[in-house]
PDB file of N, CA and C in Angstrom:
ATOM      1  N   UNK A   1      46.879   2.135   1.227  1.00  0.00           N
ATOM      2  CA  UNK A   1      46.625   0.744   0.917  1.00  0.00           C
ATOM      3  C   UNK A   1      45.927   0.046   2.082  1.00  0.00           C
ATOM      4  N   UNK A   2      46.471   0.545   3.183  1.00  0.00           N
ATOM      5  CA  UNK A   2      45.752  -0.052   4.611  1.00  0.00           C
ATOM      6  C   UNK A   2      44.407   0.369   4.764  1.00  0.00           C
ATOM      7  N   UNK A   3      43.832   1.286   4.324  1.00  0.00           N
ATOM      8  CA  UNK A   3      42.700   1.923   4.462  1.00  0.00           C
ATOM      9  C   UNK A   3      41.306   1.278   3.505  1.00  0.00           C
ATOM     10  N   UNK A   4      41.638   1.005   1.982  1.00  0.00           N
ATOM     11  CA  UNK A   4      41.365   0.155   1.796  1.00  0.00           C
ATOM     12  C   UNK A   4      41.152  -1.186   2.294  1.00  0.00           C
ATOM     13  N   UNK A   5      41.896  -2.116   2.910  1.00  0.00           N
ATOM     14  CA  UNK A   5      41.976  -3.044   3.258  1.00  0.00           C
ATOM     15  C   UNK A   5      40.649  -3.090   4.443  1.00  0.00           C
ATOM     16  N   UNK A   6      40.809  -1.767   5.157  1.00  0.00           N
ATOM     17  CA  UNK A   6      40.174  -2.038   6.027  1.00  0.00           C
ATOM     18  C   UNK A   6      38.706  -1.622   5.843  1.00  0.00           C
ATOM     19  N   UNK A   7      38.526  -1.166   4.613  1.00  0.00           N
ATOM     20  CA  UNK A   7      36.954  -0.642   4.022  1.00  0.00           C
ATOM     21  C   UNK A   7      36.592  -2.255   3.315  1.00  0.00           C
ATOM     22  N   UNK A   8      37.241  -2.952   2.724  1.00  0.00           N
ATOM     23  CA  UNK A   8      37.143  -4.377   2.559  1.00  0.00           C
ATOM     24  C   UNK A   8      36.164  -5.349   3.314  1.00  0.00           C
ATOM     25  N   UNK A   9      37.160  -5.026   4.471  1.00  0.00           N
ATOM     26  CA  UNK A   9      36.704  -6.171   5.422  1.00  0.00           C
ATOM     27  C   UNK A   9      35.700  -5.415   6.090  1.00  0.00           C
ATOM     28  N   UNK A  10      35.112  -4.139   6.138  1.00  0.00           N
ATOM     29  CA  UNK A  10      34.286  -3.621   6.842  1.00  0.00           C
ATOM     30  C   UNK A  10      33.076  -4.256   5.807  1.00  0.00           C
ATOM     31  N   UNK A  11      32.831  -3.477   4.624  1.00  0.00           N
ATOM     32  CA  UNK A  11      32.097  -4.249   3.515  1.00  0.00           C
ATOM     33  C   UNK A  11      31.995  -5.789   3.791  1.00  0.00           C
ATOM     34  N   UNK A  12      32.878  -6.527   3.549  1.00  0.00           N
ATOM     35  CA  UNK A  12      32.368  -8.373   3.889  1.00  0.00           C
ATOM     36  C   UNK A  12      31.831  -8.414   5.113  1.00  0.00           C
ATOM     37  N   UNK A  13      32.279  -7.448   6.234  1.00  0.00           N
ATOM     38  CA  UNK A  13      31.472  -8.007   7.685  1.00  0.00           C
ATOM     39  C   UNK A  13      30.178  -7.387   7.287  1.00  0.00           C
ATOM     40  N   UNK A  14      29.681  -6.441   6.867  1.00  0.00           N
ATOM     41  CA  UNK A  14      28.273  -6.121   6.279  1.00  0.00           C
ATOM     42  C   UNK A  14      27.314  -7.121   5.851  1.00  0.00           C
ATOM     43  N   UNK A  15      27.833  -7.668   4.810  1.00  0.00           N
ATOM     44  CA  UNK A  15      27.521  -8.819   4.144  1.00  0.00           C
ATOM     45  C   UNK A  15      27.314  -9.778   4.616  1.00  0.00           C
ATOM     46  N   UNK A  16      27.856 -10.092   5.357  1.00  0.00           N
ATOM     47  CA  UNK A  16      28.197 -11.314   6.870  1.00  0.00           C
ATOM     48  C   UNK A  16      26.379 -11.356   7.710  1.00  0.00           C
ATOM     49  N   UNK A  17      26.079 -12.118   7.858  1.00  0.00           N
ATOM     50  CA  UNK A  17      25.260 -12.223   9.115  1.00  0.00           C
ATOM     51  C   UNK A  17      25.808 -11.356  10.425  1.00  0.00           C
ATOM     52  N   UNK A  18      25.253 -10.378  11.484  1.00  0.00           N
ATOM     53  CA  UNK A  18      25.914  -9.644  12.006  1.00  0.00           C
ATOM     54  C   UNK A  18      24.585  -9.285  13.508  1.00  0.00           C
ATOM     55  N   UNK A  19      25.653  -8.867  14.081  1.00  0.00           N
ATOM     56  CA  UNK A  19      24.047  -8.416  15.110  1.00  0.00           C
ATOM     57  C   UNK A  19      23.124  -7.452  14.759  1.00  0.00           C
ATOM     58  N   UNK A  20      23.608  -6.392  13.900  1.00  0.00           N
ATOM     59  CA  UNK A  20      22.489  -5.534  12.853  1.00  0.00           C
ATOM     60  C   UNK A  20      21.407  -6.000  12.449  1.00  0.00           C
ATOM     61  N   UNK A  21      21.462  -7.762  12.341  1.00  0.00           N
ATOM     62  CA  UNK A  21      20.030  -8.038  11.451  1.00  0.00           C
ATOM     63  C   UNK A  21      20.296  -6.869  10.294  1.00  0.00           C
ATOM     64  N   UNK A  22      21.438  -6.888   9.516  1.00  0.00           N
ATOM     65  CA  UNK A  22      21.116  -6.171   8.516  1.00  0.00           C
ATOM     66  C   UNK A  22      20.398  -7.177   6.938  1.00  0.00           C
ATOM     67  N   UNK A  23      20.734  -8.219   7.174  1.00  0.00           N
ATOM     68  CA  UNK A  23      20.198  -9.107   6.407  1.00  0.00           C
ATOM     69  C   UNK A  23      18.660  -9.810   6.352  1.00  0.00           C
ATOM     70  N   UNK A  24      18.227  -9.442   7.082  1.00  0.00           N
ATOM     71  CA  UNK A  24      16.527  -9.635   7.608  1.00  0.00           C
ATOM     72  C   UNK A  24      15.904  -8.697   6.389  1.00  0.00           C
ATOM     73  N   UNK A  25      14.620  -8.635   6.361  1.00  0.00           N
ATOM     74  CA  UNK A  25      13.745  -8.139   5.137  1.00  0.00           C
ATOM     75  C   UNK A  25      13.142  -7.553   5.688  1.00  0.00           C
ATOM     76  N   UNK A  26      12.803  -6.116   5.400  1.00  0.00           N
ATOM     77  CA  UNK A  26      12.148  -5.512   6.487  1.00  0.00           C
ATOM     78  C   UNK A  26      10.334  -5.572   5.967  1.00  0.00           C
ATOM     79  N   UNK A  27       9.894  -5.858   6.864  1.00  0.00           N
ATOM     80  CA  UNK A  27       8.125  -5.626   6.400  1.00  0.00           C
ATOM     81  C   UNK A  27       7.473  -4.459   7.053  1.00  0.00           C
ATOM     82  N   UNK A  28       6.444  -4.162   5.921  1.00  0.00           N
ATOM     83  CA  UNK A  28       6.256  -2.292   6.210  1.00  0.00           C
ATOM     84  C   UNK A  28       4.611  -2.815   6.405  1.00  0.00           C
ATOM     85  N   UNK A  29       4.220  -1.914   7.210  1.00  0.00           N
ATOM     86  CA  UNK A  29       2.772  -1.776   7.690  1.00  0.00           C
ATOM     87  C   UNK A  29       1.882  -0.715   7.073  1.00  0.00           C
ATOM     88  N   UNK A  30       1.045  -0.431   6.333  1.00  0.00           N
ATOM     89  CA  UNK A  30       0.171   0.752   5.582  1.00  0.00           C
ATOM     90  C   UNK A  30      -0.579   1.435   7.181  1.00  0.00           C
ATOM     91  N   UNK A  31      -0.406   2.920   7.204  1.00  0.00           N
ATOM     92  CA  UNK A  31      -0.446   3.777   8.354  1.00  0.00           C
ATOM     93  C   UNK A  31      -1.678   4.726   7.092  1.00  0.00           C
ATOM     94  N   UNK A  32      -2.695   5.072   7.811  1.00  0.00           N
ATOM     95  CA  UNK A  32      -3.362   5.722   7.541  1.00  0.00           C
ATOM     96  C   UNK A  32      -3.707   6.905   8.184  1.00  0.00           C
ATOM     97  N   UNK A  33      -4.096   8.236   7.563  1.00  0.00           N
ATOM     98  CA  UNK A  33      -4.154   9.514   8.536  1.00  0.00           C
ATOM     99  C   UNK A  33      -5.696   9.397   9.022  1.00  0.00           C
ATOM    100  N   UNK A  34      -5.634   9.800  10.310  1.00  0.00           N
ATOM    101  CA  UNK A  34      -7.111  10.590  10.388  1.00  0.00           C
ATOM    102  C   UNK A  34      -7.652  11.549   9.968  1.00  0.00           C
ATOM    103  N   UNK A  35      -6.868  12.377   9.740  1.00  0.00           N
ATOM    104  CA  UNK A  35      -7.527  13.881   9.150  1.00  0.00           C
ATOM    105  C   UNK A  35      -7.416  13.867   7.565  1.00  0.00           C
ATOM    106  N   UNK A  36      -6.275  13.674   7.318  1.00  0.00           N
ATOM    107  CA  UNK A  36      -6.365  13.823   5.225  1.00  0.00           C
ATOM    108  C   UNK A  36      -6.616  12.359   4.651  1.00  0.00           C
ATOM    109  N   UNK A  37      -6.644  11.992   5.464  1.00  0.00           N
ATOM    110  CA  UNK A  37      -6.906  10.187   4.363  1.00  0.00           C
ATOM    111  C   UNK A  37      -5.568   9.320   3.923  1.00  0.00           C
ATOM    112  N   UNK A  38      -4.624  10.289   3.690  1.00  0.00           N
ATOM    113  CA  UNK A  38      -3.877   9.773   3.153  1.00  0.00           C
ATOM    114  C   UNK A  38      -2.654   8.784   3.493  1.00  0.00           C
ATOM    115  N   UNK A  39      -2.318   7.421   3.306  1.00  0.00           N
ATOM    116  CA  UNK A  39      -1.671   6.668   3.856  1.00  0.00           C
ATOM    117  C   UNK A  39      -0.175   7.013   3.657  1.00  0.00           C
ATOM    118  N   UNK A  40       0.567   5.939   4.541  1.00  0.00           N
ATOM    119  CA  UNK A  40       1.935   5.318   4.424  1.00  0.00           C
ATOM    120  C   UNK A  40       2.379   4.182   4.651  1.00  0.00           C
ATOM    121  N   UNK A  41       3.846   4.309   4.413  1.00  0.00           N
ATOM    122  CA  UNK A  41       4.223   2.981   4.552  1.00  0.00           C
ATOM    123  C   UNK A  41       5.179   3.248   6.372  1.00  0.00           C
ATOM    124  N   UNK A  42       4.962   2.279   7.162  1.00  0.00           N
ATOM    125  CA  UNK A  42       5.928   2.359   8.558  1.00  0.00           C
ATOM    126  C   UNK A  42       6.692   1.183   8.476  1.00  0.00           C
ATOM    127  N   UNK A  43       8.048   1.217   9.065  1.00  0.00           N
ATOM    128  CA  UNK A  43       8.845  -0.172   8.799  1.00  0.00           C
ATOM    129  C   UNK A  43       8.315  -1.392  10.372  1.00  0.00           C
ATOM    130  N   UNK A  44       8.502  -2.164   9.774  1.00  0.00           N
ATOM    131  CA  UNK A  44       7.815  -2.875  11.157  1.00  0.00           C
ATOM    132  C   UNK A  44       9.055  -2.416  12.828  1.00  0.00           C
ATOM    133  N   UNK A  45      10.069  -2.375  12.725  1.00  0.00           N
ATOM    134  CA  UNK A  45      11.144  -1.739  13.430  1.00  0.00           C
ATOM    135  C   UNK A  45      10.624  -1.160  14.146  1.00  0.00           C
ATOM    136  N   UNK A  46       9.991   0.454  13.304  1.00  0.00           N
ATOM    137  CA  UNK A  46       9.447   1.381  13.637  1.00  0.00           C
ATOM    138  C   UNK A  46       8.058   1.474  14.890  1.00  0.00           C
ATOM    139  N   UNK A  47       7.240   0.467  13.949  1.00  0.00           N
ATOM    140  CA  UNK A  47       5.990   0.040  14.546  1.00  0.00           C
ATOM    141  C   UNK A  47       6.367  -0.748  16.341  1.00  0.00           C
ATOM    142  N   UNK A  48       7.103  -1.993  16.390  1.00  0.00           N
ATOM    143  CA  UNK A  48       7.446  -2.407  17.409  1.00  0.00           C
ATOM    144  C   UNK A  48       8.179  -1.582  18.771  1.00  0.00           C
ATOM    145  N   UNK A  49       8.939  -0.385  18.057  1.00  0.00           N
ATOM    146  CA  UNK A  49       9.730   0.542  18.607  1.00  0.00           C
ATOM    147  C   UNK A  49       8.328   1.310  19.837  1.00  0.00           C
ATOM    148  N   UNK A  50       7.727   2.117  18.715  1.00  0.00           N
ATOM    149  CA  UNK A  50       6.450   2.417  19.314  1.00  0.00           C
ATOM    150  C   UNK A  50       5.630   1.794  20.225  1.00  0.00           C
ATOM    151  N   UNK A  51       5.568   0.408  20.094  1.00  0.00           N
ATOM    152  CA  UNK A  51       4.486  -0.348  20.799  1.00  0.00           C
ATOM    153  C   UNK A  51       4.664  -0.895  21.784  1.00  0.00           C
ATOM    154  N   UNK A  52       5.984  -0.845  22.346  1.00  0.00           N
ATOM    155  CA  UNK A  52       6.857  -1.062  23.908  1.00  0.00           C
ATOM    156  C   UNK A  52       6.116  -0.599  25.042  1.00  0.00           C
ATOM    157  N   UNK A  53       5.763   0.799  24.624  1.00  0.00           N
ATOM    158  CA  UNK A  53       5.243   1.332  25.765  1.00  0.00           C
ATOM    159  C   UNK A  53       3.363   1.449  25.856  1.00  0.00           C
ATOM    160  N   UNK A  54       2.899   1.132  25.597  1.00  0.00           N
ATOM    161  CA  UNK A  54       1.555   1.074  25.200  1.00  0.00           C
ATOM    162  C   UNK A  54       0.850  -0.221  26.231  1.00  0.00           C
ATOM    163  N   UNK A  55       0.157   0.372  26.289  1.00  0.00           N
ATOM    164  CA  UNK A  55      -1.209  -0.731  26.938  1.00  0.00           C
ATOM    165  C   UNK A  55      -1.449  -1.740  25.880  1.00  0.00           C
ATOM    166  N   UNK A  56      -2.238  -3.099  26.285  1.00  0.00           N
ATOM    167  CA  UNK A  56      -2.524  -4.115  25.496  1.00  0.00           C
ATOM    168  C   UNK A  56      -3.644  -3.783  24.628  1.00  0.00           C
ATOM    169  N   UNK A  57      -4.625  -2.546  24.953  1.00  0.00           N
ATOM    170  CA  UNK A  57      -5.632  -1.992  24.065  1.00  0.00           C
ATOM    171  C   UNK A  57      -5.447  -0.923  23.457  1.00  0.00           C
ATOM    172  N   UNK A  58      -4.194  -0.411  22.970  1.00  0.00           N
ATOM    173  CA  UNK A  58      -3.585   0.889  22.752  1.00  0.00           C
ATOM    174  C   UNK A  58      -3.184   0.488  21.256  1.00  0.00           C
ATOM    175  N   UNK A  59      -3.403   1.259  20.143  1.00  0.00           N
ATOM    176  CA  UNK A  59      -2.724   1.401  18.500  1.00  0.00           C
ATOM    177  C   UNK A  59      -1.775   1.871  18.740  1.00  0.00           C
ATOM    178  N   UNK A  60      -0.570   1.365  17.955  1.00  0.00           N
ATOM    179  CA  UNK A  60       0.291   2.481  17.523  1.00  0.00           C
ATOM    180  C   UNK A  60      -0.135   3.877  16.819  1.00  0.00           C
ATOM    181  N   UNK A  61       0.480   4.785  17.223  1.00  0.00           N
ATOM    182  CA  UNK A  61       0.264   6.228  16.439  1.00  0.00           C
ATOM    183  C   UNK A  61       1.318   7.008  15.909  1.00  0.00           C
ATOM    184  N   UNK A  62       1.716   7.142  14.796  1.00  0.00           N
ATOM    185  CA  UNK A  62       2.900   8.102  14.480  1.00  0.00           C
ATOM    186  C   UNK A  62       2.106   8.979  13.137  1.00  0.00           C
ATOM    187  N   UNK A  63       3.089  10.433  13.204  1.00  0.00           N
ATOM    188  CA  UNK A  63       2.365  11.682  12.425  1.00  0.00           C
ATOM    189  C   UNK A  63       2.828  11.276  11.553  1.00  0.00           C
ATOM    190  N   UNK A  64       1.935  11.961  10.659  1.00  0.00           N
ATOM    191  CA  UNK A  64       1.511  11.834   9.284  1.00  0.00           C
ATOM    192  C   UNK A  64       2.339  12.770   8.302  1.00  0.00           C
ATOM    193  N   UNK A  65       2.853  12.537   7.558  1.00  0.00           N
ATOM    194  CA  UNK A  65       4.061  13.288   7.602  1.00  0.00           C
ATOM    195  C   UNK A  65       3.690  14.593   6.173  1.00  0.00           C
ATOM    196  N   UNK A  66       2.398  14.573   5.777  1.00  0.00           N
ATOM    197  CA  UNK A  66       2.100  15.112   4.808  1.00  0.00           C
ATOM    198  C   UNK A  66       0.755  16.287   5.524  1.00  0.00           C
ATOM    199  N   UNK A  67       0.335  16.510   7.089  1.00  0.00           N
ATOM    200  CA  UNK A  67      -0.499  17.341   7.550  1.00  0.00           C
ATOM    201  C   UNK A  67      -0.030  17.190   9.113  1.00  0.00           C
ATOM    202  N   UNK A  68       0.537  16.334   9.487  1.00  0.00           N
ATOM    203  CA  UNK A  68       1.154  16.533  10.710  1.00  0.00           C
ATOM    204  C   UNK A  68      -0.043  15.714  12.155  1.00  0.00           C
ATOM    205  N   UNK A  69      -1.100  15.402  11.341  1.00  0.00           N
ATOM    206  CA  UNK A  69      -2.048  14.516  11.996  1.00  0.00           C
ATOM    207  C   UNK A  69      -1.280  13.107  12.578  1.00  0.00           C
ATOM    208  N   UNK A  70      -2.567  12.790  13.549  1.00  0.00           N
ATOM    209  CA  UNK A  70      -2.050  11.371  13.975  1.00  0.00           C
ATOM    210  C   UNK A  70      -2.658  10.217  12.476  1.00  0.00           C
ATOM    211  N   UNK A  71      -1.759   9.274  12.420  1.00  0.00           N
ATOM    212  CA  UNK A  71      -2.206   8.092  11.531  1.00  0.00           C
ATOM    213  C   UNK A  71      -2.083   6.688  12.948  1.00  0.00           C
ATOM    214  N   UNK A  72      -3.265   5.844  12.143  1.00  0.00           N
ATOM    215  CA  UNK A  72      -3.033   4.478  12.904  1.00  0.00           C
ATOM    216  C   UNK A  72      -2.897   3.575  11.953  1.00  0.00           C
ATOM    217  N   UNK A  73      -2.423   2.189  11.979  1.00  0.00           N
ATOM    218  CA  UNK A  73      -2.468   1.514  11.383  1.00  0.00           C
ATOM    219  C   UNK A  73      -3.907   0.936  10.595  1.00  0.00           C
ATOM    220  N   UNK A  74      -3.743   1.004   9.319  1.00  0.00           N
ATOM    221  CA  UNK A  74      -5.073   1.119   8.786  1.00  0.00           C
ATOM    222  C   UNK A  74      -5.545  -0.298   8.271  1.00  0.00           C
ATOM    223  N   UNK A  75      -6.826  -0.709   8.366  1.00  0.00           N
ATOM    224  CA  UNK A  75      -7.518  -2.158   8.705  1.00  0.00           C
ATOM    225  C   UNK A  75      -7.361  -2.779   7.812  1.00  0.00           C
ATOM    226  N   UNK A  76      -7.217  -3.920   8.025  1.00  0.00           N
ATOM    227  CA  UNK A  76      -7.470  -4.620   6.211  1.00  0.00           C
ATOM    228  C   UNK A  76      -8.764  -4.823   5.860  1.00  0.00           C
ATOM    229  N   UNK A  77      -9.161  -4.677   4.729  1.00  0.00           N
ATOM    230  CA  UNK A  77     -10.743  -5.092   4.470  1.00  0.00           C
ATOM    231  C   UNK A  77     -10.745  -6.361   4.013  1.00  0.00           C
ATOM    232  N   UNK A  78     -11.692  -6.879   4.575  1.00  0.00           N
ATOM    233  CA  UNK A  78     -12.229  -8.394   4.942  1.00  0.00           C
ATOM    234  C   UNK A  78     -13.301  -8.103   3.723  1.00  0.00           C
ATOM    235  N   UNK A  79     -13.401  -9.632   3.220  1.00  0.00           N
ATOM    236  CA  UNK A  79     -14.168  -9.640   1.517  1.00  0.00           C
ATOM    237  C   UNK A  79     -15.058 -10.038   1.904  1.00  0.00           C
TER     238      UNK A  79
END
């Protein structure tokens, strides 16, 4: 019965505003490969995680998870 109780209140502190930022919305960035073309989605988390260490003229780069290539964040096209 205690065990419950305490999966309860673990659940409402979830729910809760929390230092997790589990309640934030995450926004995803379209990552494009160099070699196969083919895009993804990166969580912005992800992206910022990466970009700590980088120079001010430096892309993020993470592999491509379908050829193992580098992808960069891919441009938006301007109309």
């Amino acid at each position: 019965m205690a065990k419950n109780k305490e999966q309860d209140d673990f659940i409402k502190w979830l729910d809760e505003e929390n230092p997790f930022s589990l309640n934030e919305e995450i926004e995803f960035f379209i990552f494009r490969c160099n070699d196969c073309g083919k895009e993804d989605e990166v969580s912005n988390c992800v992206v910022e995680e990466f970009h700590v260490d980088l120079e001010n003229n430096e892309e993020v780069e993470v592999v491509c998870p379908f050829c193992n290539a580098t992808m960069r964040q891919a441009k938006k096209k301007t109309q």
